[in-house]
N, C-alpha and C. Protein backbone atom coordinates (compact mmCIF):
# COMPACT_ATOMS: atom_id res chain seq x y z
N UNK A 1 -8.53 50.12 22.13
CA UNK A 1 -8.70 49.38 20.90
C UNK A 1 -7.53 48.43 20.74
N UNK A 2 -7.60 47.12 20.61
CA UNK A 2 -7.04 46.49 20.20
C UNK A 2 -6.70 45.89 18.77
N UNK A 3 -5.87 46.20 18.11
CA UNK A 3 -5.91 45.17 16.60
C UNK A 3 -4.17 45.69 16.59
N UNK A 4 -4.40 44.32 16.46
CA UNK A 4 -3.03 43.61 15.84
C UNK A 4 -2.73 43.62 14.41
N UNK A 5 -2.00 44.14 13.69
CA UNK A 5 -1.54 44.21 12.03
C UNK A 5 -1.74 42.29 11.31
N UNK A 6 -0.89 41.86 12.32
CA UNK A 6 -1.02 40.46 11.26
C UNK A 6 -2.26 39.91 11.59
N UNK A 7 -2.91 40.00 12.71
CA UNK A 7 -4.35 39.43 12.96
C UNK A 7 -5.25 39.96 11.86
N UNK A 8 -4.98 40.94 11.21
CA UNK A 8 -6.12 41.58 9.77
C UNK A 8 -5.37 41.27 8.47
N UNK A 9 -4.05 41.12 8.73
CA UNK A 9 -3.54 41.42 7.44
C UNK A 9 -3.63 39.99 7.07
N UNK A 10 -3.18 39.01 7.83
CA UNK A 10 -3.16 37.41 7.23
C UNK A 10 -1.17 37.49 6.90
N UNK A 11 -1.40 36.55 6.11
CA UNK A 11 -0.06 36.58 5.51
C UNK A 11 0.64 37.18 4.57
N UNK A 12 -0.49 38.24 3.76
CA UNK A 12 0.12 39.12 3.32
C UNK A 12 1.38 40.04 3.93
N UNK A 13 0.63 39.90 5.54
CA UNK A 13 1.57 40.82 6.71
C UNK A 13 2.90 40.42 6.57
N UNK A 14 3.32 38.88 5.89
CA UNK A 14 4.57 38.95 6.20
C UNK A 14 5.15 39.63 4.95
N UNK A 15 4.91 39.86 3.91
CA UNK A 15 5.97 40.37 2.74
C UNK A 15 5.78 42.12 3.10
N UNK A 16 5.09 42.97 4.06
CA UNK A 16 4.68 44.12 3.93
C UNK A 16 6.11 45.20 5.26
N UNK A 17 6.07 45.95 5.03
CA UNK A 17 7.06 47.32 6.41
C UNK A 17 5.82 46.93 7.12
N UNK A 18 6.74 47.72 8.35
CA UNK A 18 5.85 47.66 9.43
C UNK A 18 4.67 48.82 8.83
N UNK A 19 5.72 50.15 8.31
CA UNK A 19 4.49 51.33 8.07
C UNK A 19 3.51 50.56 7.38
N UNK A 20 3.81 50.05 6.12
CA UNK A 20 2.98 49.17 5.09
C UNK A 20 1.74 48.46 5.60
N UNK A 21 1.64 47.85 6.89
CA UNK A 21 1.21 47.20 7.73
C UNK A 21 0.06 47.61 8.46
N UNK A 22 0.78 48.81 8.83
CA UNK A 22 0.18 50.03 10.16
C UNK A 22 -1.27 50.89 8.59
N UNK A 23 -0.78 51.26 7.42
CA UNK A 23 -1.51 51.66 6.54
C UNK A 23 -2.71 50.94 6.17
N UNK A 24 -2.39 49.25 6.29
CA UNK A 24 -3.42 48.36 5.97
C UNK A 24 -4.15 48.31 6.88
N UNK A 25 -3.92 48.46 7.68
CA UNK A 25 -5.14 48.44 9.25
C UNK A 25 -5.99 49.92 9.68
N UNK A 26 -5.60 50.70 8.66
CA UNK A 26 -6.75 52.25 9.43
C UNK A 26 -7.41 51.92 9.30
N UNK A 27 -8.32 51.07 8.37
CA UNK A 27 -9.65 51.03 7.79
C UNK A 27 -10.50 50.13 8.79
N UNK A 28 -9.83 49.18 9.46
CA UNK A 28 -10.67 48.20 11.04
C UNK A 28 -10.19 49.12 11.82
N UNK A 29 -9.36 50.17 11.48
CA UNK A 29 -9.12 50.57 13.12
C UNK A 29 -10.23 51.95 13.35
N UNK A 30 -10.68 52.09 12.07
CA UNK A 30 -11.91 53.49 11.82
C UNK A 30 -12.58 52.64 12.36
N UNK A 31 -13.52 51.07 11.63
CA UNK A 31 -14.40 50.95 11.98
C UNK A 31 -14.65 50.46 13.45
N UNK A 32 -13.55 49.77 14.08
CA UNK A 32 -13.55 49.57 15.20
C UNK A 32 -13.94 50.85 16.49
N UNK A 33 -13.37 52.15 16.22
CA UNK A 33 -13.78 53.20 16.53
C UNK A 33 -15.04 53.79 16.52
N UNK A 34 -15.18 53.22 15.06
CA UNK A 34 -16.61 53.88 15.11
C UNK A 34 -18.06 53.22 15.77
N UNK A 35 -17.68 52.10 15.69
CA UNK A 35 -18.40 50.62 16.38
C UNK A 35 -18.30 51.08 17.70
N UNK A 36 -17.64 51.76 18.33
CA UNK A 36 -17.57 52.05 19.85
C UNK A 36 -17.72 53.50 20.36
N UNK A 37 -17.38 54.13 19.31
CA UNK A 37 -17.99 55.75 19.70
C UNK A 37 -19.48 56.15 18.67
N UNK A 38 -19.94 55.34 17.97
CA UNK A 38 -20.57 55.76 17.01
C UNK A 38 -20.50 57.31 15.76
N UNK A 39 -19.13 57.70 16.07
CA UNK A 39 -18.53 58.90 14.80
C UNK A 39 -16.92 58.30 15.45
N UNK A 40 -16.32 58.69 14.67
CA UNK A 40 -14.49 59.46 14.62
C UNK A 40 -13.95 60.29 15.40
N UNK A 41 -14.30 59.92 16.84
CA UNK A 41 -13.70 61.71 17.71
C UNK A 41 -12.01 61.97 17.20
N UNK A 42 -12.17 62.97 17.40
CA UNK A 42 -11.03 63.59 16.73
C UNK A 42 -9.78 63.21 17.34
N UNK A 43 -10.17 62.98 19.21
CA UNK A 43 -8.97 62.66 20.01
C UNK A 43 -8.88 61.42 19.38
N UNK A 44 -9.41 60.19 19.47
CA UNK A 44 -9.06 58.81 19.40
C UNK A 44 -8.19 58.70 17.50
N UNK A 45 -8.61 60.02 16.63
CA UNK A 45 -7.63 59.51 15.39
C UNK A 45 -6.60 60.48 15.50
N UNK A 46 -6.42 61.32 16.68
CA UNK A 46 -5.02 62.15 16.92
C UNK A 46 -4.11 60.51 18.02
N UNK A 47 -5.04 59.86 18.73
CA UNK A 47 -4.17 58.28 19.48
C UNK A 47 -3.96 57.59 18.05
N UNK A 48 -5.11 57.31 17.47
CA UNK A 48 -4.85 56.52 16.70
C UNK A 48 -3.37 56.69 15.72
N UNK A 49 -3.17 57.94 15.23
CA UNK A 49 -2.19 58.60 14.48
C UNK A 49 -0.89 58.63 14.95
N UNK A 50 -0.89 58.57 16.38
CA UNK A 50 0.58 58.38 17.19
C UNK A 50 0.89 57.28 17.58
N UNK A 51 -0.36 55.71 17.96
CA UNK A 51 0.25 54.55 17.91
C UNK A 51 0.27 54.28 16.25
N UNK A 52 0.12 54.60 15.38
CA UNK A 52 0.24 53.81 14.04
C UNK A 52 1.42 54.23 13.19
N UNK A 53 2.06 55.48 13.96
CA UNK A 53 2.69 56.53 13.49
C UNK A 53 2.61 56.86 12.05
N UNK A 54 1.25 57.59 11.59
CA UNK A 54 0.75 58.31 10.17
C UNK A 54 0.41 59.46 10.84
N UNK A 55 0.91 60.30 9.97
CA UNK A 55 0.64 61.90 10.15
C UNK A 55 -1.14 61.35 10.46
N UNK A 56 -1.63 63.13 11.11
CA UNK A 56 -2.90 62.94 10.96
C UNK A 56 -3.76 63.57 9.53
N UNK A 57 -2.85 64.04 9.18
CA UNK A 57 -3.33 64.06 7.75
C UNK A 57 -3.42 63.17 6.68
N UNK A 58 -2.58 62.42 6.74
CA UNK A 58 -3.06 60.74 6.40
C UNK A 58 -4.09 60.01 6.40
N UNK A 59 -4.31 60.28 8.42
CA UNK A 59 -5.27 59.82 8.52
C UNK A 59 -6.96 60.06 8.74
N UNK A 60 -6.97 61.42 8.56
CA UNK A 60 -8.30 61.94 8.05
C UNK A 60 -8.04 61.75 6.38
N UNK A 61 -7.21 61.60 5.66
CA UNK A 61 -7.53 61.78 3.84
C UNK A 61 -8.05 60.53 4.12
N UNK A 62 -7.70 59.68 4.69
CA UNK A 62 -8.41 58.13 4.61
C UNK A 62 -9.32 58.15 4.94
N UNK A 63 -10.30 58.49 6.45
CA UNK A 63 -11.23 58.42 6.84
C UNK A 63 -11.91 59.33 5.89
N UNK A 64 -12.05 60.74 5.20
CA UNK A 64 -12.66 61.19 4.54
C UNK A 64 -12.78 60.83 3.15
N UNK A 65 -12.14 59.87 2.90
CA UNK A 65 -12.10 59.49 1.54
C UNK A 65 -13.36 58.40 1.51
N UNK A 66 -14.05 57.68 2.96
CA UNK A 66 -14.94 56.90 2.62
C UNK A 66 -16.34 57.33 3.68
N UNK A 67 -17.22 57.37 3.12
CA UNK A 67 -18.63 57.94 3.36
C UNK A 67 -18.94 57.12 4.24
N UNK A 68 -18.15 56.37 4.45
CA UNK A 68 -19.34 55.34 5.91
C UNK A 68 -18.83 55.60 7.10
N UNK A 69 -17.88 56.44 7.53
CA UNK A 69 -17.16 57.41 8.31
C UNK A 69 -17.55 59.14 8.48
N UNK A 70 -17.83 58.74 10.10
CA UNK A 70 -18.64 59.98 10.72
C UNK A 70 -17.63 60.67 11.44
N UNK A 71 -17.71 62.26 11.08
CA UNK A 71 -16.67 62.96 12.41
C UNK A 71 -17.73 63.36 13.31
N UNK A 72 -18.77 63.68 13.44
CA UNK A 72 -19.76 64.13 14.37
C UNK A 72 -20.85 62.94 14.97
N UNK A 73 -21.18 63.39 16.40
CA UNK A 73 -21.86 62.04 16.87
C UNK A 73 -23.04 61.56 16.04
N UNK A 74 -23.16 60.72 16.25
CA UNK A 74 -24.61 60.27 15.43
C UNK A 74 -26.04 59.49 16.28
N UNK A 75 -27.35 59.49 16.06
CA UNK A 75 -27.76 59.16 16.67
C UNK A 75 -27.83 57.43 16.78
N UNK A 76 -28.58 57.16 18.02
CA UNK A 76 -28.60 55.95 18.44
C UNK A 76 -29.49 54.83 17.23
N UNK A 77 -30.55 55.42 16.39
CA UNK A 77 -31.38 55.27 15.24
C UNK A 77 -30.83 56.18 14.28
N UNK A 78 -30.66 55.53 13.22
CA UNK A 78 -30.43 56.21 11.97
C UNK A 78 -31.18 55.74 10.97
N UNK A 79 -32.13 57.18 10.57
CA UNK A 79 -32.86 56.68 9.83
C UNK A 79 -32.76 57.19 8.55
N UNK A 80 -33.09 56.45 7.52
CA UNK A 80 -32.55 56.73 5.98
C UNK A 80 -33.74 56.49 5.23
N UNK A 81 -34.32 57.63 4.86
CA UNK A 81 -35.17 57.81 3.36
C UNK A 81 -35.08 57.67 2.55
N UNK A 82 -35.21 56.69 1.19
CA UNK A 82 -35.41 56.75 0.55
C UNK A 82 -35.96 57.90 -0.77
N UNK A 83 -35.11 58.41 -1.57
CA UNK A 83 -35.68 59.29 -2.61
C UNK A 83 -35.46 59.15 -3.39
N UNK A 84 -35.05 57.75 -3.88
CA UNK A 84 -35.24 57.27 -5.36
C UNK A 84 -36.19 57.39 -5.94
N UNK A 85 -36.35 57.09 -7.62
CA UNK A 85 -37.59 57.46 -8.52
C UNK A 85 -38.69 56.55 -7.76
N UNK A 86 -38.71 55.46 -7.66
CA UNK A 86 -40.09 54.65 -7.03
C UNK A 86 -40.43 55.49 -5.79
N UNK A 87 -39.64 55.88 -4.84
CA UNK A 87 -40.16 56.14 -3.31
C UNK A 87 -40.58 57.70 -3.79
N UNK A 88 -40.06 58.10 -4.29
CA UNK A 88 -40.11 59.87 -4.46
C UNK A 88 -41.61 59.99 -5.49
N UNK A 89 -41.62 58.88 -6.09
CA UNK A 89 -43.20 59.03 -6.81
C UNK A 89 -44.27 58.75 -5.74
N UNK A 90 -44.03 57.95 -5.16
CA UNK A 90 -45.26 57.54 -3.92
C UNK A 90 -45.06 57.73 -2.56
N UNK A 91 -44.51 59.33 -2.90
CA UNK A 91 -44.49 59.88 -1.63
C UNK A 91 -43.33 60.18 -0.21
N UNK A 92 -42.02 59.99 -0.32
CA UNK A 92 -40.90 59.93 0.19
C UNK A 92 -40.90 61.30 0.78
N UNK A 93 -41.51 62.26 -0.38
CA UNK A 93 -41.16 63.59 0.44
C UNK A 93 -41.70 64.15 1.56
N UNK A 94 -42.81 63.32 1.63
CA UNK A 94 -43.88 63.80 2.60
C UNK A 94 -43.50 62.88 3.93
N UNK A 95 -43.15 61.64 3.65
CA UNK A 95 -42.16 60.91 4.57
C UNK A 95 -41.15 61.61 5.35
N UNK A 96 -40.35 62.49 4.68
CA UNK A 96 -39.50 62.86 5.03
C UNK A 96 -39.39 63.99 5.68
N UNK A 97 -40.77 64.95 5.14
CA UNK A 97 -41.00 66.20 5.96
C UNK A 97 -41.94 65.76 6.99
N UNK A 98 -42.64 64.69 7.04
CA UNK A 98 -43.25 64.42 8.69
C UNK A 98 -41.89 64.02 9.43
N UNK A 99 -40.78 63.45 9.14
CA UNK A 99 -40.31 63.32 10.37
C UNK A 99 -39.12 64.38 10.61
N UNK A 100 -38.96 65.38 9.89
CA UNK A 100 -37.97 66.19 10.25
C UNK A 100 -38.87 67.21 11.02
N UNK A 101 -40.42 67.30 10.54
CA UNK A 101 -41.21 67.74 11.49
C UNK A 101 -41.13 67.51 12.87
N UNK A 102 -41.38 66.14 13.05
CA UNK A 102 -41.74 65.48 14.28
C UNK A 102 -40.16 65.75 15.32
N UNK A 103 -39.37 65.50 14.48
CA UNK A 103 -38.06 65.62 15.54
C UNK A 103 -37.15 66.91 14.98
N UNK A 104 -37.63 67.73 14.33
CA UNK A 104 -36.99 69.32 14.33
C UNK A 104 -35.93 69.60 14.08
N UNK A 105 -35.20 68.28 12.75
CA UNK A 105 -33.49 68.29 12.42
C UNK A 105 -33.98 68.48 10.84
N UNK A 106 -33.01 68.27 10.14
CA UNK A 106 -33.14 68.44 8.84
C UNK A 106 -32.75 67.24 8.43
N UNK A 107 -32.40 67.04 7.10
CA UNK A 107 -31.57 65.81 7.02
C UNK A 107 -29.88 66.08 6.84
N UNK A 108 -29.25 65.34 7.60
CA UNK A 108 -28.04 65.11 7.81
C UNK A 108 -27.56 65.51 9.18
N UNK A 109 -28.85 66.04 9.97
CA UNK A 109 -28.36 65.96 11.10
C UNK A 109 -29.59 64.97 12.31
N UNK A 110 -28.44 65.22 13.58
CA UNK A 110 -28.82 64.24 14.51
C UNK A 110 -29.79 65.11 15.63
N UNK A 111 -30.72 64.67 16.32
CA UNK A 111 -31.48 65.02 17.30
C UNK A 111 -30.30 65.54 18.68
N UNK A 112 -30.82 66.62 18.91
CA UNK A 112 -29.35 66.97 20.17
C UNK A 112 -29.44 65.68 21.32
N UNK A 113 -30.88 65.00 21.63
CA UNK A 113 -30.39 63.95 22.62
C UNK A 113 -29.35 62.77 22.16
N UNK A 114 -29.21 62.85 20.99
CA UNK A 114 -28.26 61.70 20.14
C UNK A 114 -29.12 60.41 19.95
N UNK A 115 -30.62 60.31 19.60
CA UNK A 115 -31.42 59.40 20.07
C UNK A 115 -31.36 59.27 18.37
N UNK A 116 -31.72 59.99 17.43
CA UNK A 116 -31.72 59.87 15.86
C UNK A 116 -30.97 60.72 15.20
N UNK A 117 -30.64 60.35 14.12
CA UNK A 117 -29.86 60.80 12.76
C UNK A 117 -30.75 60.52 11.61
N UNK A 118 -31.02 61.55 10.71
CA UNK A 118 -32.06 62.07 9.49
C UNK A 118 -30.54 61.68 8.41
N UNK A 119 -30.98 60.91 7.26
CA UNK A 119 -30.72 60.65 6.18
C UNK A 119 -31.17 60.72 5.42
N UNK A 120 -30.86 60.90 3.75
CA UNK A 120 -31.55 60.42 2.64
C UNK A 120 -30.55 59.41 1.47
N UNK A 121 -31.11 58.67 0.72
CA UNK A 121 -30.17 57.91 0.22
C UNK A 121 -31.37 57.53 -1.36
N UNK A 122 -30.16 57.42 -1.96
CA UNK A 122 -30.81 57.51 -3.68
C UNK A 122 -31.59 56.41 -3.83
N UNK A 123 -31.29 54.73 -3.07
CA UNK A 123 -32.60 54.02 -3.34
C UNK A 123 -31.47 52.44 -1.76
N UNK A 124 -32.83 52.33 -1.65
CA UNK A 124 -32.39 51.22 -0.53
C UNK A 124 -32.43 49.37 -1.21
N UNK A 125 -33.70 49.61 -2.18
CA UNK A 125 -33.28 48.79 -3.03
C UNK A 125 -34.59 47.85 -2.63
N UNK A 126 -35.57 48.80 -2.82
CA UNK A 126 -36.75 47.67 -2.43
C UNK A 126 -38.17 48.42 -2.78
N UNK A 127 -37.63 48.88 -4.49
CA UNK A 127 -38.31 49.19 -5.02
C UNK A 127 -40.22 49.49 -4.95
N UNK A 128 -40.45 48.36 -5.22
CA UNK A 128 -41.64 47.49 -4.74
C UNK A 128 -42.38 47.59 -3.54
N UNK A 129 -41.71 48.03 -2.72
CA UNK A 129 -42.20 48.60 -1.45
C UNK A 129 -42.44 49.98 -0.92
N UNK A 130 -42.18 50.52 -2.07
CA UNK A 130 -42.16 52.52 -2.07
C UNK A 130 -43.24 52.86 -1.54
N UNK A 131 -43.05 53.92 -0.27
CA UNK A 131 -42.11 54.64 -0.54
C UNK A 131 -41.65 53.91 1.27
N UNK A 132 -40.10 53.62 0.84
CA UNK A 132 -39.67 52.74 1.81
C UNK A 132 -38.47 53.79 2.92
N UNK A 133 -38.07 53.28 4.22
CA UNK A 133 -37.12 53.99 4.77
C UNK A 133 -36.37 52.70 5.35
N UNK A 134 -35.39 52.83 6.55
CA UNK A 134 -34.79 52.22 7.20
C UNK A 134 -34.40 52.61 8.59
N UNK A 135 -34.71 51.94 9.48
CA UNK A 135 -34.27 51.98 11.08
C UNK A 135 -33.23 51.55 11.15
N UNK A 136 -32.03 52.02 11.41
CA UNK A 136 -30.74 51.02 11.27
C UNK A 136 -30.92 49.84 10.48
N UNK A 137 -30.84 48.53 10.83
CA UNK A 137 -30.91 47.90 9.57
C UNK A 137 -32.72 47.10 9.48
N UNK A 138 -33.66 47.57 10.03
CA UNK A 138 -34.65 47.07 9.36
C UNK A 138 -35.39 48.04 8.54
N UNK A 139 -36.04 47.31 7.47
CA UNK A 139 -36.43 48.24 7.01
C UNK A 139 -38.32 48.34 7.05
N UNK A 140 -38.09 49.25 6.46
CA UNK A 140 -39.81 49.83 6.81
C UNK A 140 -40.48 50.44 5.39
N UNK A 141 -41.38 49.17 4.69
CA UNK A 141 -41.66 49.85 3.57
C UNK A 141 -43.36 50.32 3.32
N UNK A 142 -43.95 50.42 2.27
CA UNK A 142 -44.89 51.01 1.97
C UNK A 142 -45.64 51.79 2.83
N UNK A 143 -44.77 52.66 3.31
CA UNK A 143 -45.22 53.85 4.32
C UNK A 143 -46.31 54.79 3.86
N UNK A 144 -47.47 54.59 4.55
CA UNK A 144 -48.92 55.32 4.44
C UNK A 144 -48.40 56.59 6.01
N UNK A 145 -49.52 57.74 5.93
CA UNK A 145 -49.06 57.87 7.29
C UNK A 145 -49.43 57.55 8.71
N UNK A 146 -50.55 56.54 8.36
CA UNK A 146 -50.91 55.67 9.35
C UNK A 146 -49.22 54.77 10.24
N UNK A 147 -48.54 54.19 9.28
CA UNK A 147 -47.63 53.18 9.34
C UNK A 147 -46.34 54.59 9.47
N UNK A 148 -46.51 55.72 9.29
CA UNK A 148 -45.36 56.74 9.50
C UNK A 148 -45.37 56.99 11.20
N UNK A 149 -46.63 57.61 11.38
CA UNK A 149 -47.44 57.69 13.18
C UNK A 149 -46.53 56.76 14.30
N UNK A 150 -46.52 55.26 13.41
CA UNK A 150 -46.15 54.42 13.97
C UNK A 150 -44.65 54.27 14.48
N UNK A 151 -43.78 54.23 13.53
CA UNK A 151 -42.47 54.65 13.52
C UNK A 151 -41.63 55.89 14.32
N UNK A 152 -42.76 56.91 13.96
CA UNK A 152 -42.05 58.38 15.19
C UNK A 152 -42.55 57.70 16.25
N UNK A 153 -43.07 56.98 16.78
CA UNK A 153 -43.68 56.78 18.11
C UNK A 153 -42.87 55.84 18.23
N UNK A 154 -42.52 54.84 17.62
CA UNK A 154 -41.58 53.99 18.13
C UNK A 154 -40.02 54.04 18.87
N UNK A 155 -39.60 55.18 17.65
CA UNK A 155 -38.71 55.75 17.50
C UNK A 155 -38.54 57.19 19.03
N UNK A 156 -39.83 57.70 19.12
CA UNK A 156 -39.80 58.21 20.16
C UNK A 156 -39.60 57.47 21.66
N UNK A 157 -40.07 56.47 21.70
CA UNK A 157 -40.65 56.07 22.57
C UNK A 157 -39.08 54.91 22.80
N UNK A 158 -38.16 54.61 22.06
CA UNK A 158 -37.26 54.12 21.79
C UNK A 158 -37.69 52.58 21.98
N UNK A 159 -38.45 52.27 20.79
CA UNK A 159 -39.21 50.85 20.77
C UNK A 159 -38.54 50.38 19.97
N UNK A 160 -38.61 49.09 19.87
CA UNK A 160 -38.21 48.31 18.42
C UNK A 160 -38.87 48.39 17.51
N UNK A 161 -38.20 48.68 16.42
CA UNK A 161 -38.96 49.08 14.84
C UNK A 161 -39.29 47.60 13.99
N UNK A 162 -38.73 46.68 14.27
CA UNK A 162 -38.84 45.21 13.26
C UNK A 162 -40.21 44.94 14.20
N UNK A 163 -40.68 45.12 15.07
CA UNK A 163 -42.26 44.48 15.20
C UNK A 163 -43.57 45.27 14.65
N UNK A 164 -43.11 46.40 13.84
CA UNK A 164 -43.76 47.61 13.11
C UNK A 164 -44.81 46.34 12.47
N UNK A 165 -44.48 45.79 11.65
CA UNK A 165 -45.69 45.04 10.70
C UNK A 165 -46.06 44.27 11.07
N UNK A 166 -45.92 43.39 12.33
CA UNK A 166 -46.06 42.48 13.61
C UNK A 166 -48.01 43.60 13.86
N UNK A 167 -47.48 44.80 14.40
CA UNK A 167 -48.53 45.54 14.69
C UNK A 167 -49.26 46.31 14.03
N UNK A 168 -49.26 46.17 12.14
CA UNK A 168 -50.19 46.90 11.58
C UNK A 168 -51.06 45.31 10.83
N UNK A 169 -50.75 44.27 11.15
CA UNK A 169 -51.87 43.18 10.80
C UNK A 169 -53.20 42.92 11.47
């Protein structure tokens, strides 16, 4: 991993300590990590902790202090349900128990091949389309289980999910 303190910090970097410096950068240096291992292995924030020199208790209170930071692998698809009031009225739950069916995790965990990760999330924000989910970042709404069929198979089959409505016209 490469990152440089003043390359993130700008010019703030110059009025800051070096520690001061090294503190402002965990947060690209998580995501940079995580962008390349897809979770937080524990070795790379015990490296990370000895080039930045912060205890590692530092630097897990940081990484655990923000939810978009994984210590366990995650899958290659992450998929996120919807169970807000719109999706959860028209059906989210049944969404959600066909596919923990289909791939035999619960939610919050990942398939042992590391191929998916089961989520749920309070609303994705596309109301109107309930009951909606998300493939990494496309999303997939007014899920019948015709258009559900579709998705585990995609998802099985490790297809692309954005041509989903391409193929239910």
């Amino acid at each position: 991993m490469s990152l440089k303190a003043d390359n993130v910090l700008g010019p703030v970097g110059e009025v800051l300590t070096e520690a001061e410096k090294n503190r402002g950068i965990l947060i690209h240096a998580f995501q940079q990590i995580q962008e390349e291992h897809n979770y937080l292995p524990g070795e790379e924030l015990a490296k990370l902790s000895k080039d930045l020199g912060i205890s590692m208790s530092d630097v897990y209170s940081t990484a655990t202090f923000y939810k978009q930071f994984y210590f366990t692998p995650r899958g290659k698809k992450i998929v996120r349900v919807c169970t807000g009031t719109a999706c959860h009225v028209r059906g989210a739950d049944k969404v959600l128990d066909k596919i923990k069916d289909e791939f035999e995790i619960d939610e919050g965990e990942t398939t042992p091949d590391l191929e998916m990760t089961l989520e749920t999330v309070g609303c994705i924000g596309c109301c109107g389309l309930a009951p909606v989910a998300t493939v990494n970042e496309n999303i997939v709404g007014e899920i019948d289980m015709k258009k559900l069929d579709s998705v585990v198979d995609k998802i099985k089959k490790d297809e692309d999910i954005s041509s989903l409505d391409d193929d239910d016209e």
